[in-house]
C-alpha atoms as a PDB file:
ATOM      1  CA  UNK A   1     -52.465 -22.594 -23.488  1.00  0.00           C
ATOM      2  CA  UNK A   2     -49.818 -20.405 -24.668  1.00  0.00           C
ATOM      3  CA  UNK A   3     -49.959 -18.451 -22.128  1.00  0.00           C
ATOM      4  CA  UNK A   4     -48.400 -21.321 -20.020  1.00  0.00           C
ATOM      5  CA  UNK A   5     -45.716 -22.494 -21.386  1.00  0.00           C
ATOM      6  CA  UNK A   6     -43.561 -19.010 -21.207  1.00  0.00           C
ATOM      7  CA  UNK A   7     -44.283 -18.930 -17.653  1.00  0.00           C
ATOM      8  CA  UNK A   8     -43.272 -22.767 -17.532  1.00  0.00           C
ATOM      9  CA  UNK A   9     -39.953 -21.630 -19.588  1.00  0.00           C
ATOM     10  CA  UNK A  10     -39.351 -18.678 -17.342  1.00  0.00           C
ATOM     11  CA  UNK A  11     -40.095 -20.658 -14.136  1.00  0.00           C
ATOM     12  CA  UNK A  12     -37.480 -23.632 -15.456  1.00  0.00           C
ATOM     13  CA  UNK A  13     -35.056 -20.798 -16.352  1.00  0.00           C
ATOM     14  CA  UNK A  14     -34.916 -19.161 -13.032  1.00  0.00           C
ATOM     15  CA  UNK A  15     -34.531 -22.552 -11.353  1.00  0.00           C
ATOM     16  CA  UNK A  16     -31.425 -23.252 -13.737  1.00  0.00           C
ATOM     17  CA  UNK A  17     -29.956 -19.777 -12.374  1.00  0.00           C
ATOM     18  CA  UNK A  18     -30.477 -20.147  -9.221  1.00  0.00           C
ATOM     19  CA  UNK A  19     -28.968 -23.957  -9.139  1.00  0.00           C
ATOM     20  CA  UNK A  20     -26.154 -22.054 -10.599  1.00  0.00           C
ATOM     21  CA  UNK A  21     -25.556 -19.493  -8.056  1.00  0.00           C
ATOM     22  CA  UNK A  22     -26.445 -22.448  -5.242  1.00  0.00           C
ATOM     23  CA  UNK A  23     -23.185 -24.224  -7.111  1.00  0.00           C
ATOM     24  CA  UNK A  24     -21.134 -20.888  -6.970  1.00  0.00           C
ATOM     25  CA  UNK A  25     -22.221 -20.311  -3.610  1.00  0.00           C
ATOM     26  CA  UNK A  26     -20.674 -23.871  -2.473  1.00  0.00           C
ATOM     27  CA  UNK A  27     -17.627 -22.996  -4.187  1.00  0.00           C
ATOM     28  CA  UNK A  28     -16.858 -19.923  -2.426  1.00  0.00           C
ATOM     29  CA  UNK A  29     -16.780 -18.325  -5.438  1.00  0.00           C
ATOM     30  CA  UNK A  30     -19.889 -15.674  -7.079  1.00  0.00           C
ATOM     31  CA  UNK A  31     -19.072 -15.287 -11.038  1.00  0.00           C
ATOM     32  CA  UNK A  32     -18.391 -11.702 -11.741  1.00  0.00           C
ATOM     33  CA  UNK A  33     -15.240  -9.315 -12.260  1.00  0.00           C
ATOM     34  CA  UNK A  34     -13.112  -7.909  -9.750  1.00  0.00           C
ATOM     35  CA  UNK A  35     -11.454  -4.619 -10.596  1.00  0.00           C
ATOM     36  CA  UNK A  36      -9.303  -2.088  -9.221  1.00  0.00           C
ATOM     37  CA  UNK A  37      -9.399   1.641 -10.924  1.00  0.00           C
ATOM     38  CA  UNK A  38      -5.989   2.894 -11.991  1.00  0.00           C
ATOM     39  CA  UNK A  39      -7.108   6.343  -9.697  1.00  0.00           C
ATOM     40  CA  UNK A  40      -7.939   3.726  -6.793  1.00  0.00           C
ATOM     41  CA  UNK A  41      -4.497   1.628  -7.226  1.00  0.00           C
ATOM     42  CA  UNK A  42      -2.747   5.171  -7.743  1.00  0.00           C
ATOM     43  CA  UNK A  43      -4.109   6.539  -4.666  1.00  0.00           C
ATOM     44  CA  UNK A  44      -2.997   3.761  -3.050  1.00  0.00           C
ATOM     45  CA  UNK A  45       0.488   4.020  -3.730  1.00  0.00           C
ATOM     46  CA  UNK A  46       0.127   7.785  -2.740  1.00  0.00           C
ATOM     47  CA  UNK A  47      -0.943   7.255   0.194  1.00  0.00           C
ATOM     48  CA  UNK A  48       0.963   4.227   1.314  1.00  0.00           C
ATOM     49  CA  UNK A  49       4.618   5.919  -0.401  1.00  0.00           C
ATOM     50  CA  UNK A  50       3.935   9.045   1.645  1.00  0.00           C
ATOM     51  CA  UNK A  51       3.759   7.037   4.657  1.00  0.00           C
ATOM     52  CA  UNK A  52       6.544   4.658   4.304  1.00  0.00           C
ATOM     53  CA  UNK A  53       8.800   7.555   3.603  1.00  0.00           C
ATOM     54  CA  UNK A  54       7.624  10.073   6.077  1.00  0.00           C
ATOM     55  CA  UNK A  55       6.193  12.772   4.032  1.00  0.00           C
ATOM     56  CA  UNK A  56       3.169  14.082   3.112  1.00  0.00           C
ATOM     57  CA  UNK A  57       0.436  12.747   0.968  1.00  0.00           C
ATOM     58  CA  UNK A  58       0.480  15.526  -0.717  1.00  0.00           C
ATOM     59  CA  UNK A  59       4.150  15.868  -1.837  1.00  0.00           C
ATOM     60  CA  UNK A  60       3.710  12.238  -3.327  1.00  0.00           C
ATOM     61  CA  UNK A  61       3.311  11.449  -6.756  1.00  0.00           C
ATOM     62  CA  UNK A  62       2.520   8.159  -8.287  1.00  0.00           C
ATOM     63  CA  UNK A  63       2.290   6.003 -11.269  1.00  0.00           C
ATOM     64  CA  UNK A  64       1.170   2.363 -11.160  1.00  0.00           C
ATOM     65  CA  UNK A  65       1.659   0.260 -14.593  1.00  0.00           C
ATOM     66  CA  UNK A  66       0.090  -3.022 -14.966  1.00  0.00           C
ATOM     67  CA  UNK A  67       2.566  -5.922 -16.942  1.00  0.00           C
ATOM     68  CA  UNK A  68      -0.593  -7.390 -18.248  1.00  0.00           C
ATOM     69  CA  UNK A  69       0.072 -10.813 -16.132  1.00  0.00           C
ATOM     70  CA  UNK A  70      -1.429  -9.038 -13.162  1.00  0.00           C
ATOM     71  CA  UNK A  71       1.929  -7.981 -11.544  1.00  0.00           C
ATOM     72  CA  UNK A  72       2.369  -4.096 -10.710  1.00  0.00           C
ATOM     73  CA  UNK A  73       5.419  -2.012 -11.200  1.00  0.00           C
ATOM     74  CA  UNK A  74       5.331   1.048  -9.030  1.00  0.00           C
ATOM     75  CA  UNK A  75       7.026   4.958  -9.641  1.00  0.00           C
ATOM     76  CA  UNK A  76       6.787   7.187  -6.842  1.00  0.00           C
ATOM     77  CA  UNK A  77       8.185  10.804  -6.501  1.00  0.00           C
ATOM     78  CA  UNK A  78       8.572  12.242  -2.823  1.00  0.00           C
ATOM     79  CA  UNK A  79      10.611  14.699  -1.738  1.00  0.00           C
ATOM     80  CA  UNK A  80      13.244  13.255   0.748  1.00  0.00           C
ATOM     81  CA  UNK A  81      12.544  14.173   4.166  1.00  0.00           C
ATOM     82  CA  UNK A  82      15.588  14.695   6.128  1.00  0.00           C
ATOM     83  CA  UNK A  83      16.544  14.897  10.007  1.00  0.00           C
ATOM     84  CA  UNK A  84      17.140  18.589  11.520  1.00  0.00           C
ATOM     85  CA  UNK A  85      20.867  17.779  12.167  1.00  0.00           C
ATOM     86  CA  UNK A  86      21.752  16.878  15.358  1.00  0.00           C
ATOM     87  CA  UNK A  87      18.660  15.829  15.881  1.00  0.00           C
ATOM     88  CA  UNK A  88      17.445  12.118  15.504  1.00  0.00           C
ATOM     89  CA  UNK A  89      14.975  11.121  12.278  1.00  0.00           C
ATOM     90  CA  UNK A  90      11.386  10.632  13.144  1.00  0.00           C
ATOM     91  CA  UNK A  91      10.578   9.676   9.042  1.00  0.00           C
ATOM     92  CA  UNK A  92       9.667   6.153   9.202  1.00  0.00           C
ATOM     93  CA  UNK A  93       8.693   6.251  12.557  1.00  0.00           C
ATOM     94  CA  UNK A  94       6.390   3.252  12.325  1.00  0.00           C
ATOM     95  CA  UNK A  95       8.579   1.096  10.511  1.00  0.00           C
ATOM     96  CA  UNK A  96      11.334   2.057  13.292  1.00  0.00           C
ATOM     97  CA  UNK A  97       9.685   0.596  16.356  1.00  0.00           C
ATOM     98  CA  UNK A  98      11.910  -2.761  17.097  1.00  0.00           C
ATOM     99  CA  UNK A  99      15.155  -0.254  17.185  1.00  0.00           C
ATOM    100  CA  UNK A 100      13.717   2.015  19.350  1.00  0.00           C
ATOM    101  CA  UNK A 101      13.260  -0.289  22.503  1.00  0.00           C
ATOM    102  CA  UNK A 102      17.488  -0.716  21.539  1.00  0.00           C
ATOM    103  CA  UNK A 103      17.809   2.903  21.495  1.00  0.00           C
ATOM    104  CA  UNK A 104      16.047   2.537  24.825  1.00  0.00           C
ATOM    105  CA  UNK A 105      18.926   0.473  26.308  1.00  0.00           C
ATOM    106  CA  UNK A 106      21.397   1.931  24.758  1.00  0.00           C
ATOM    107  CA  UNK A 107      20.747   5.486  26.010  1.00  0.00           C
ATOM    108  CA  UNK A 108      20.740   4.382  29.772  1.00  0.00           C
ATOM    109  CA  UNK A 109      23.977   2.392  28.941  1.00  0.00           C
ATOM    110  CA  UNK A 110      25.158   5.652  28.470  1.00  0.00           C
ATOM    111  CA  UNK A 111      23.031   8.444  26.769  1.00  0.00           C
ATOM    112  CA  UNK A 112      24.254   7.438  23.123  1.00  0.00           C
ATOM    113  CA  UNK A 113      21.721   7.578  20.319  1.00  0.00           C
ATOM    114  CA  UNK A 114      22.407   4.702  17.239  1.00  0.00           C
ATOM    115  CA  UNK A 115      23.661   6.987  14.468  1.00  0.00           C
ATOM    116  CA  UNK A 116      20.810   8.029  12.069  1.00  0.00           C
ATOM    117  CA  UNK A 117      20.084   5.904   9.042  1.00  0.00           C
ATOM    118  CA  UNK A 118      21.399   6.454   5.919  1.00  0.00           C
ATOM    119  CA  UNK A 119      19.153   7.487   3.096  1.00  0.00           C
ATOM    120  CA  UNK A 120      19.887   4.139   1.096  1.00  0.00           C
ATOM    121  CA  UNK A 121      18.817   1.808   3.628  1.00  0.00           C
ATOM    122  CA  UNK A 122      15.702   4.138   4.410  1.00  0.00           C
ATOM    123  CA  UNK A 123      14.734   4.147   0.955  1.00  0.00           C
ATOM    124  CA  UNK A 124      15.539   0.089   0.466  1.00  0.00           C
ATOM    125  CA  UNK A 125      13.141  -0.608   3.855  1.00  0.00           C
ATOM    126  CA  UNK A 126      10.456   2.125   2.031  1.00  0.00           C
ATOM    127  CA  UNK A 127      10.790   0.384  -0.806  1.00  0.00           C
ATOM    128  CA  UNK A 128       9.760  -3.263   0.837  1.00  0.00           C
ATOM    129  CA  UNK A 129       7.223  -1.713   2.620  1.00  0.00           C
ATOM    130  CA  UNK A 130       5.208  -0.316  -0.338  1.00  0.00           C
ATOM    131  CA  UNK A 131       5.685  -3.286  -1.941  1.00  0.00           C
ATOM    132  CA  UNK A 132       4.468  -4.982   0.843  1.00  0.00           C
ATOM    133  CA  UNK A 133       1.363  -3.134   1.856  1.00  0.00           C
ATOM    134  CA  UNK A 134       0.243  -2.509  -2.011  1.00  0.00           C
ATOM    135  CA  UNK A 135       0.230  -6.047  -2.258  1.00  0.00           C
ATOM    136  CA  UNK A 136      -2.071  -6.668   1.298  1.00  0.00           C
ATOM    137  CA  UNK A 137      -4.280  -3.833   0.719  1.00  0.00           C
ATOM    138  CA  UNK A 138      -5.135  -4.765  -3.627  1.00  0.00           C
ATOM    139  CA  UNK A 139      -4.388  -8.381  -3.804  1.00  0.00           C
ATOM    140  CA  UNK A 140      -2.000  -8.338  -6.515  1.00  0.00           C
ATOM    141  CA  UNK A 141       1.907  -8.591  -6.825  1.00  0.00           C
ATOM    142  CA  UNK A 142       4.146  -5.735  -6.653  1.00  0.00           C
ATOM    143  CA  UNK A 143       6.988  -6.194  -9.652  1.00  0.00           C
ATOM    144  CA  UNK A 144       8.803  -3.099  -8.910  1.00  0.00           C
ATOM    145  CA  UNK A 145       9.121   0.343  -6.794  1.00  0.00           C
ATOM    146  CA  UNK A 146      11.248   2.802  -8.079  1.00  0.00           C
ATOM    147  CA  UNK A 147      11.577   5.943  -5.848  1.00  0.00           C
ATOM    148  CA  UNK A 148      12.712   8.808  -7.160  1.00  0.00           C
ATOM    149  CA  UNK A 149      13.520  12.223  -4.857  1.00  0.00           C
ATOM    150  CA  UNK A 150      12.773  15.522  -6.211  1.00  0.00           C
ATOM    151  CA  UNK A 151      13.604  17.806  -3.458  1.00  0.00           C
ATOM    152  CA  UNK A 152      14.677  17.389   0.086  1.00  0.00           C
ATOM    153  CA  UNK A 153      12.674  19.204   3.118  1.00  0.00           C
ATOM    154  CA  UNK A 154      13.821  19.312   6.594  1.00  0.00           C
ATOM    155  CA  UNK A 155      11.748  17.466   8.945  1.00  0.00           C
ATOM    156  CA  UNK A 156      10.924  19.957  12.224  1.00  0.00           C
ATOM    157  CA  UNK A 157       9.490  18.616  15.172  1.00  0.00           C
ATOM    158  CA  UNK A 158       6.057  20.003  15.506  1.00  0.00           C
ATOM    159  CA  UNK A 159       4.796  21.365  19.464  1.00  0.00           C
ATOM    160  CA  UNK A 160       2.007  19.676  21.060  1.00  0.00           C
ATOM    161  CA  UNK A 161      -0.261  22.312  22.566  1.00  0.00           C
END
């Protein structure tokens, strides 16, 4: 007879878990932690820095703190990649779209390029975009990006073969 009653127990305690993961289930929600690695969520800003400011992934440093209420302040180092004069900036290039199709107009107005954008504001629009795209890609708030160059590198047009 005792051999029952455990398998009684055990049958009544798998029911109980399973009626709780049928209540998580209708929730949406499955209990359980959800974590990010500090090498994940500093790779992240590597990669995402490097591409927001035109540079390569690896001439980017990182450092990602968390403020222990889930927000993220962000440090990146990059060298600042800079225009062959004369020529016009293709760092940013993504984030530069919308003012091309201007350019576009404004060069068969009358062959005039829009003069090149000053280090501040590329750095300010970097900036939002790190934020931004930390923020899609982990799920958590960014606090703070503080870019810092180390070096400046000229950007040369490379030759499609």
């Amino acid at each position: 007879m005792s051999g029952a009653a455990p398998a009684t127990t055990a049958s009544a305690a798998a029911a109980a878990a399973g009626a709780g993961v049928a209540a998580a289930a209708g929730t949406g929600r499955v209990p359980g932690y959800d974590r990010i690695g500090t090498a994940a969520l500093v790779h992240t800003a590597q990669v995402v820095a490097a591409e927001a400011l035109g540079s390569s992934v690896r001439d980017v440093r990182a450092r990602v703190a968390d403020d222990g209420r889930g927000s993220l302040a962000v440090t990146v180092t990059a060298p600042l990649v800079m225009p062959v004069l004369g020529a016009r900036s293709t760092a940013g290039r993504a984030a530069t779209d919308a003012s091309d199709a201007s350019d576009a107009s404004d060069a068969s107005d009358g062959g005039t390029t829009a003069p090149p954008e000053s280090v501040v504001a590329r750095t300010h629009r970097a900036r939002a975009t790190v934020a931004e795209r930390i923020s899609a890609i982990t799920g958590r708030q960014v606090q703070r990006v503080d870019v810092t160059f180390t070096s400046s590198v000229v950007d040369t047009p490379r030759r499609v073969r």
